[in-house]
PDB file of N, CA and C in Angstrom:
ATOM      1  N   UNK A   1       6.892 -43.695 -17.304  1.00  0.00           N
ATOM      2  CA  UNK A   1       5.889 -42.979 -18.056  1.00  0.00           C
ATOM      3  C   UNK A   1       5.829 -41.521 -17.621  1.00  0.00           C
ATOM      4  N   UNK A   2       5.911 -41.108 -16.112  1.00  0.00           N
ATOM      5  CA  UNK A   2       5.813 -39.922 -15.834  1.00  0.00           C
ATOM      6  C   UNK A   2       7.125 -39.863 -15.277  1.00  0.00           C
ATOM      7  N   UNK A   3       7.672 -38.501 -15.408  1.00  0.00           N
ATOM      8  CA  UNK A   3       8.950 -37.837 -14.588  1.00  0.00           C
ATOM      9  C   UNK A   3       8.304 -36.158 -13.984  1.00  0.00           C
ATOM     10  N   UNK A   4       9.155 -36.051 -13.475  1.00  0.00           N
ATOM     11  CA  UNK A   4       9.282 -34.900 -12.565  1.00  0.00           C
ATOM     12  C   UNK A   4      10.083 -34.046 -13.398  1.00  0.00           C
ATOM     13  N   UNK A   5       9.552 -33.142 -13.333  1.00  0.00           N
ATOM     14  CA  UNK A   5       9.989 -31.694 -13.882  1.00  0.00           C
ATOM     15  C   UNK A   5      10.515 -30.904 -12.961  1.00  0.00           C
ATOM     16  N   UNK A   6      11.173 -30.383 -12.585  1.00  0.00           N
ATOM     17  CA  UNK A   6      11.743 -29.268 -11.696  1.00  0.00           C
ATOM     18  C   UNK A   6      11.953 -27.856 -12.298  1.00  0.00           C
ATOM     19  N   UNK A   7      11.383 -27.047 -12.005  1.00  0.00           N
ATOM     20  CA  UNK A   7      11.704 -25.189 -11.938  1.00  0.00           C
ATOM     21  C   UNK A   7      12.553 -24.635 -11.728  1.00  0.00           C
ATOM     22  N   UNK A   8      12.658 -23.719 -12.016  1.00  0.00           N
ATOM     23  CA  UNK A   8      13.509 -22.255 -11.312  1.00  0.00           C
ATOM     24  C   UNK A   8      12.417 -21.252 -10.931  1.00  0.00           C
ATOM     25  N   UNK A   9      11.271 -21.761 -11.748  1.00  0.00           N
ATOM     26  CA  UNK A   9       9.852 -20.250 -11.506  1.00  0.00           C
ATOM     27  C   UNK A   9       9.718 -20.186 -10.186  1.00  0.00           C
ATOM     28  N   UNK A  10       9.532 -18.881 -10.388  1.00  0.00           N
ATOM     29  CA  UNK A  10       9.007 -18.259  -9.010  1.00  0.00           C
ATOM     30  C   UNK A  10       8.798 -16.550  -9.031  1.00  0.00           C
ATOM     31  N   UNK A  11       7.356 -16.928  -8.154  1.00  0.00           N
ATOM     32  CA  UNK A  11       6.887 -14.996  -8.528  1.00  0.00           C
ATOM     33  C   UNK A  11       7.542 -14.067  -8.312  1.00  0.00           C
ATOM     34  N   UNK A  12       7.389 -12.941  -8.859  1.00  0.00           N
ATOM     35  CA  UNK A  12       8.270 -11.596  -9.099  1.00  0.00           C
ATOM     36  C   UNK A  12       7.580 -10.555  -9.509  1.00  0.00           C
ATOM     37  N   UNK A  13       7.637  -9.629  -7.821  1.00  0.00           N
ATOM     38  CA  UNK A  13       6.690  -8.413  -8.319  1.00  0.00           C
ATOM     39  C   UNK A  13       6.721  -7.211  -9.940  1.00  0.00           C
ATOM     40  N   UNK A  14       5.938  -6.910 -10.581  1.00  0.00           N
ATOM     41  CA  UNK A  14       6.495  -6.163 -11.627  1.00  0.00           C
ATOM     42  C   UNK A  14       5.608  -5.053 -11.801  1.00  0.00           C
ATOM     43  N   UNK A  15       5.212  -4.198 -12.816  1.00  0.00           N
ATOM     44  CA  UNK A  15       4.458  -3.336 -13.130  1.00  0.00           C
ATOM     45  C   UNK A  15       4.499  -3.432 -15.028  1.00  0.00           C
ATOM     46  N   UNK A  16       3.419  -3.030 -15.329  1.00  0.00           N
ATOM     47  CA  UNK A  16       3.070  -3.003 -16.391  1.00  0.00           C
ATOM     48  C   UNK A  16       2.440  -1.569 -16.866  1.00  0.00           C
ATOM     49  N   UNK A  17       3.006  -0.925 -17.799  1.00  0.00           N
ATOM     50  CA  UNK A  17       1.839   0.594 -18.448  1.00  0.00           C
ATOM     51  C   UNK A  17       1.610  -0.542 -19.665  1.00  0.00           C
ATOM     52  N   UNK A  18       0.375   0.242 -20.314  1.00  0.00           N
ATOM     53  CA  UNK A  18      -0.040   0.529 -21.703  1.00  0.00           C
ATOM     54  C   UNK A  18      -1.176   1.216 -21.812  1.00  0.00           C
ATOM     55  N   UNK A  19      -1.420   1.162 -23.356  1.00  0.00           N
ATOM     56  CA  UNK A  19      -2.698   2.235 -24.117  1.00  0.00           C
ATOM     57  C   UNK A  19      -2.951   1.583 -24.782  1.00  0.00           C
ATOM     58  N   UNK A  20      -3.711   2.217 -25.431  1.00  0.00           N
ATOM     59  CA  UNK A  20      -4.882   2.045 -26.958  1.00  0.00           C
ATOM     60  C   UNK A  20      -6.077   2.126 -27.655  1.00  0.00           C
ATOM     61  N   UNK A  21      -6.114   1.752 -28.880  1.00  0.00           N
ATOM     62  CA  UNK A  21      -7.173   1.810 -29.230  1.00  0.00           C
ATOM     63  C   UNK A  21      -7.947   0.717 -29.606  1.00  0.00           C
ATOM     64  N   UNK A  22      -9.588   1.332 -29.712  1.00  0.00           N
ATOM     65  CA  UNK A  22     -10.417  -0.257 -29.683  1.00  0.00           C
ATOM     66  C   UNK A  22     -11.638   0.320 -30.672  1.00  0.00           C
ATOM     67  N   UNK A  23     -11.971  -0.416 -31.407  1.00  0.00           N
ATOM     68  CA  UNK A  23     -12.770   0.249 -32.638  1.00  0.00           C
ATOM     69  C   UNK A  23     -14.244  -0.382 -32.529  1.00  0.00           C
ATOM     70  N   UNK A  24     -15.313  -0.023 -32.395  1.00  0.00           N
ATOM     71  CA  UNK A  24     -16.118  -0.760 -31.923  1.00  0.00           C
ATOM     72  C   UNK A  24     -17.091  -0.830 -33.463  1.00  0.00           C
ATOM     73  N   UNK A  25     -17.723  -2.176 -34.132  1.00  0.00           N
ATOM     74  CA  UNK A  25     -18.412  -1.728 -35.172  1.00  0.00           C
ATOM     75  C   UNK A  25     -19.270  -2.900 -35.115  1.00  0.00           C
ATOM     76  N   UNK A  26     -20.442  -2.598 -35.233  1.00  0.00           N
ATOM     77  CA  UNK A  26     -21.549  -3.307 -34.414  1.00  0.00           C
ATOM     78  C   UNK A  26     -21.499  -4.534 -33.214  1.00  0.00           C
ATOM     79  N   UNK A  27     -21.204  -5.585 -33.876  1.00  0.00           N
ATOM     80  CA  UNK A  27     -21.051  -6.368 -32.842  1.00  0.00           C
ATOM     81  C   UNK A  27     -19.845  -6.715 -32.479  1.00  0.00           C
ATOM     82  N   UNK A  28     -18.677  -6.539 -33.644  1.00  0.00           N
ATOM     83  CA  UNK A  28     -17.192  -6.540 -33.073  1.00  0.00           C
ATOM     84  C   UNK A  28     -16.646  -5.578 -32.880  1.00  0.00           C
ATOM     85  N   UNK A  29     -15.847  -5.922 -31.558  1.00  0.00           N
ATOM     86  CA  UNK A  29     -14.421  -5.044 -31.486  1.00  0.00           C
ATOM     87  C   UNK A  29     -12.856  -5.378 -31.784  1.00  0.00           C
ATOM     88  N   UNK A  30     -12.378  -4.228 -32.175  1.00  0.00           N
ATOM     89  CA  UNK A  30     -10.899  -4.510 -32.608  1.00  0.00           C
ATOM     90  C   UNK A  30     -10.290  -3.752 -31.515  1.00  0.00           C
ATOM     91  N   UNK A  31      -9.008  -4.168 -31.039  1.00  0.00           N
ATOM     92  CA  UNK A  31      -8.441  -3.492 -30.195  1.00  0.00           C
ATOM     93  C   UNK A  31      -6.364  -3.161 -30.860  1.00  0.00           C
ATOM     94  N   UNK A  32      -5.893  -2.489 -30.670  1.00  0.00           N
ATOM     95  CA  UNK A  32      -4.611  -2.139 -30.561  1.00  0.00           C
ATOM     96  C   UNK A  32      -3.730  -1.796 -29.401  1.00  0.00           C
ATOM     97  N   UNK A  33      -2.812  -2.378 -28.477  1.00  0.00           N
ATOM     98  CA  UNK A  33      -2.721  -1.681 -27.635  1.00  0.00           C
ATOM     99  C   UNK A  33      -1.252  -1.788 -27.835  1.00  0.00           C
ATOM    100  N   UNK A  34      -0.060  -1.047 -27.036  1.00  0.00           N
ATOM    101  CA  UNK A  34       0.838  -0.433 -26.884  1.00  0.00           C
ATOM    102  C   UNK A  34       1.101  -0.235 -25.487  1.00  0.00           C
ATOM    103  N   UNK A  35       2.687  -1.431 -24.645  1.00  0.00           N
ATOM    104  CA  UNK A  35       3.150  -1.563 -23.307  1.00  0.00           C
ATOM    105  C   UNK A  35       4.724  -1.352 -22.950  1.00  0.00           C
ATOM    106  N   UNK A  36       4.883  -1.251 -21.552  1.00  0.00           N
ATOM    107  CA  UNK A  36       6.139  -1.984 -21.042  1.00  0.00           C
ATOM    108  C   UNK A  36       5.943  -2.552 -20.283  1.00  0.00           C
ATOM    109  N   UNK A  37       6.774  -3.464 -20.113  1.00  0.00           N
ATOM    110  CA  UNK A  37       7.228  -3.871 -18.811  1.00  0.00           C
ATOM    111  C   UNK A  37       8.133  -4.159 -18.021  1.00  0.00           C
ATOM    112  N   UNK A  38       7.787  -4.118 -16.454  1.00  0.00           N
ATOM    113  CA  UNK A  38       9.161  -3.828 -15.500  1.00  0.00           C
ATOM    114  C   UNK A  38       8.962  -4.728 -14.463  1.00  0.00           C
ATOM    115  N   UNK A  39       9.967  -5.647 -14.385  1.00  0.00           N
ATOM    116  CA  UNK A  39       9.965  -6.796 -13.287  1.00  0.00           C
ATOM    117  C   UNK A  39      11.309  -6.146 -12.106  1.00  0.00           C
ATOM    118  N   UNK A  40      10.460  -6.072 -10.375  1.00  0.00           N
ATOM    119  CA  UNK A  40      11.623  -5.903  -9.701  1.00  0.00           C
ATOM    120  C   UNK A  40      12.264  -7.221  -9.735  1.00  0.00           C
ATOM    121  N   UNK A  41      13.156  -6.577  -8.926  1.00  0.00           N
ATOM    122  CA  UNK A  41      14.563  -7.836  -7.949  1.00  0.00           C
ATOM    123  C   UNK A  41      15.502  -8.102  -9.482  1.00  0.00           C
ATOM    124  N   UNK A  42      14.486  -8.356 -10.285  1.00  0.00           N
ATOM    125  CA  UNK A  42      15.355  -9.582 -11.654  1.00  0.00           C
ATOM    126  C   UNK A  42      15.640  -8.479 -12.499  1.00  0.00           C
ATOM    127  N   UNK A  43      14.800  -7.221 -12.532  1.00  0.00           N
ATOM    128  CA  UNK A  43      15.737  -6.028 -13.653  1.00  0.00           C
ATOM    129  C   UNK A  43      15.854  -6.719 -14.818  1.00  0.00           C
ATOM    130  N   UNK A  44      17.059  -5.944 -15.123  1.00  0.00           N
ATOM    131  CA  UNK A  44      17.884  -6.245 -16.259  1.00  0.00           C
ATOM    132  C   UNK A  44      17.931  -7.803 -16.855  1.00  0.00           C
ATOM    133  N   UNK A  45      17.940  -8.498 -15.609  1.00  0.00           N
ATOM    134  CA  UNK A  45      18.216 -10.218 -16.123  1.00  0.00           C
ATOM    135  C   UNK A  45      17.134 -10.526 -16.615  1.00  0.00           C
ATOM    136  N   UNK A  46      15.773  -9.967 -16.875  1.00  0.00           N
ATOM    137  CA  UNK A  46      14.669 -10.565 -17.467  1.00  0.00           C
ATOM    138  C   UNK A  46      15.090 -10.161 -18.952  1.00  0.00           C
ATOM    139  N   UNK A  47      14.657 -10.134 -19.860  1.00  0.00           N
ATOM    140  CA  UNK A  47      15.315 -10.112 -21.245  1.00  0.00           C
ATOM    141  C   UNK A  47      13.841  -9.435 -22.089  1.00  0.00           C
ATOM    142  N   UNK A  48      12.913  -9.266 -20.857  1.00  0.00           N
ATOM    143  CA  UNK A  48      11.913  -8.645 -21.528  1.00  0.00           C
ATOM    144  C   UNK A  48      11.502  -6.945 -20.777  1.00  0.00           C
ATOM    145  N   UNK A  49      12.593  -6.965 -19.755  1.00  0.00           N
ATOM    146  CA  UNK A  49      12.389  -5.651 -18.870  1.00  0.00           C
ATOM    147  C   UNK A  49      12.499  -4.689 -19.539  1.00  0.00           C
ATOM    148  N   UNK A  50      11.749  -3.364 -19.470  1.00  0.00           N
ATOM    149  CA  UNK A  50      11.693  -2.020 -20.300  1.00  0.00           C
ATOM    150  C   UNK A  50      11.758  -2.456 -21.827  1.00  0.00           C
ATOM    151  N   UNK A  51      11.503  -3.614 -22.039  1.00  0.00           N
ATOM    152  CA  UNK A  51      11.115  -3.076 -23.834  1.00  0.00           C
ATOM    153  C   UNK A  51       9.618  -3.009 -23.954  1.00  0.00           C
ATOM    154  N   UNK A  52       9.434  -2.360 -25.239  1.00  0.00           N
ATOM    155  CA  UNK A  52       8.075  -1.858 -26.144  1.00  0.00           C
ATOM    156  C   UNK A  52       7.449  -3.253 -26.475  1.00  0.00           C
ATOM    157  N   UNK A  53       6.086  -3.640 -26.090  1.00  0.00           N
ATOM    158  CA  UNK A  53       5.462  -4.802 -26.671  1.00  0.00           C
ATOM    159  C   UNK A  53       4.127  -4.129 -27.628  1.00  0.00           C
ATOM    160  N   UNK A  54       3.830  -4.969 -28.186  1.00  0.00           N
ATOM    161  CA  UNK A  54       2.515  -4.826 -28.670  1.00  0.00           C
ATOM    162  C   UNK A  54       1.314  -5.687 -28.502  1.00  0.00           C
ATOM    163  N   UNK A  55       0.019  -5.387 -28.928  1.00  0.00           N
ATOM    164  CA  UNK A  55      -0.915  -6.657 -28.758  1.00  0.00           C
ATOM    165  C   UNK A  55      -2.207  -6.353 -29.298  1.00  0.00           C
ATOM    166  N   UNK A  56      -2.739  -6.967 -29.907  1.00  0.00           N
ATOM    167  CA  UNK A  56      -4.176  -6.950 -30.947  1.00  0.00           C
ATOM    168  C   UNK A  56      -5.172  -7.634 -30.091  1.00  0.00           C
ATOM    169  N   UNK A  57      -6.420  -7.017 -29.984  1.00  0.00           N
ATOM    170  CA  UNK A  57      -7.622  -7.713 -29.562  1.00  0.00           C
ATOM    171  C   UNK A  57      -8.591  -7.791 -30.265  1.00  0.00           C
ATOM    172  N   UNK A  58      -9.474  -8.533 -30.428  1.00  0.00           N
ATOM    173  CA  UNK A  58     -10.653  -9.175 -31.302  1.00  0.00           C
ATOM    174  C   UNK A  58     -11.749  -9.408 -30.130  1.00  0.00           C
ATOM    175  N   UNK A  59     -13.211  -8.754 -30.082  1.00  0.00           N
ATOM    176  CA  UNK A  59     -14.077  -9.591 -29.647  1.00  0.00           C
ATOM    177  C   UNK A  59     -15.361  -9.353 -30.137  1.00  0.00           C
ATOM    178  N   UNK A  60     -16.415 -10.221 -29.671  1.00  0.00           N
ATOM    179  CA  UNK A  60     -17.581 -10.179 -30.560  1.00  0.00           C
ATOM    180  C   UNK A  60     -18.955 -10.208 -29.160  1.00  0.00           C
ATOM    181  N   UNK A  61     -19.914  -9.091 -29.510  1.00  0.00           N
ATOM    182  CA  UNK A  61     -20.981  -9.466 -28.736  1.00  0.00           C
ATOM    183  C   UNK A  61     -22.107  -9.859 -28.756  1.00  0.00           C
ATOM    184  N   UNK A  62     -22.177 -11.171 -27.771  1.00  0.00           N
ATOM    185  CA  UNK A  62     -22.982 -12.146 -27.737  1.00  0.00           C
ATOM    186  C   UNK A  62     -24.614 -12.348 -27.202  1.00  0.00           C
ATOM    187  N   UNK A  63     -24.570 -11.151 -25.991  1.00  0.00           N
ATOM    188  CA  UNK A  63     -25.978 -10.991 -25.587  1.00  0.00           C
ATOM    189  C   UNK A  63     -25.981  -9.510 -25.552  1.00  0.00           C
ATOM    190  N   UNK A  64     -26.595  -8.544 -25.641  1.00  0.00           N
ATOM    191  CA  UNK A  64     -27.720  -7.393 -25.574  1.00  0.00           C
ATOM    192  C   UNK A  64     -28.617  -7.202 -25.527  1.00  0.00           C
TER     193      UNK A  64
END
């Protein structure tokens, strides 16, 4: 019923930039933001190192 799974994961220092914008209109916010990212040791072999990501945020407020 159960098996064992085995990994390769394992942590890896990295760094991350981004920006953006966030639109605030009464009780929601919208967000846009704009990144990279950079993993040492693994570089290049990560398949997500130095490219452009994106990402949308949504939130709503609940107490004031």
């Amino acid at each position: 019923l159960f098996r064992s799974i085995e990994s390769d994961a394992e942590v890896v220092p990295g760094l991350t930039w981004s920006t953006g914008l966030i639109w605030q209109m009464e009780q929601f916010n919208l967000g846009l933001l704009l990144g990279k990212d950079y993993a040492s040791e693994i570089g290049d072999q990560w398949q997500y190192h130095g490219k452009l990501w994106w990402s949308f945020g949504i939130g709503f407020v609940f107490l004031q």
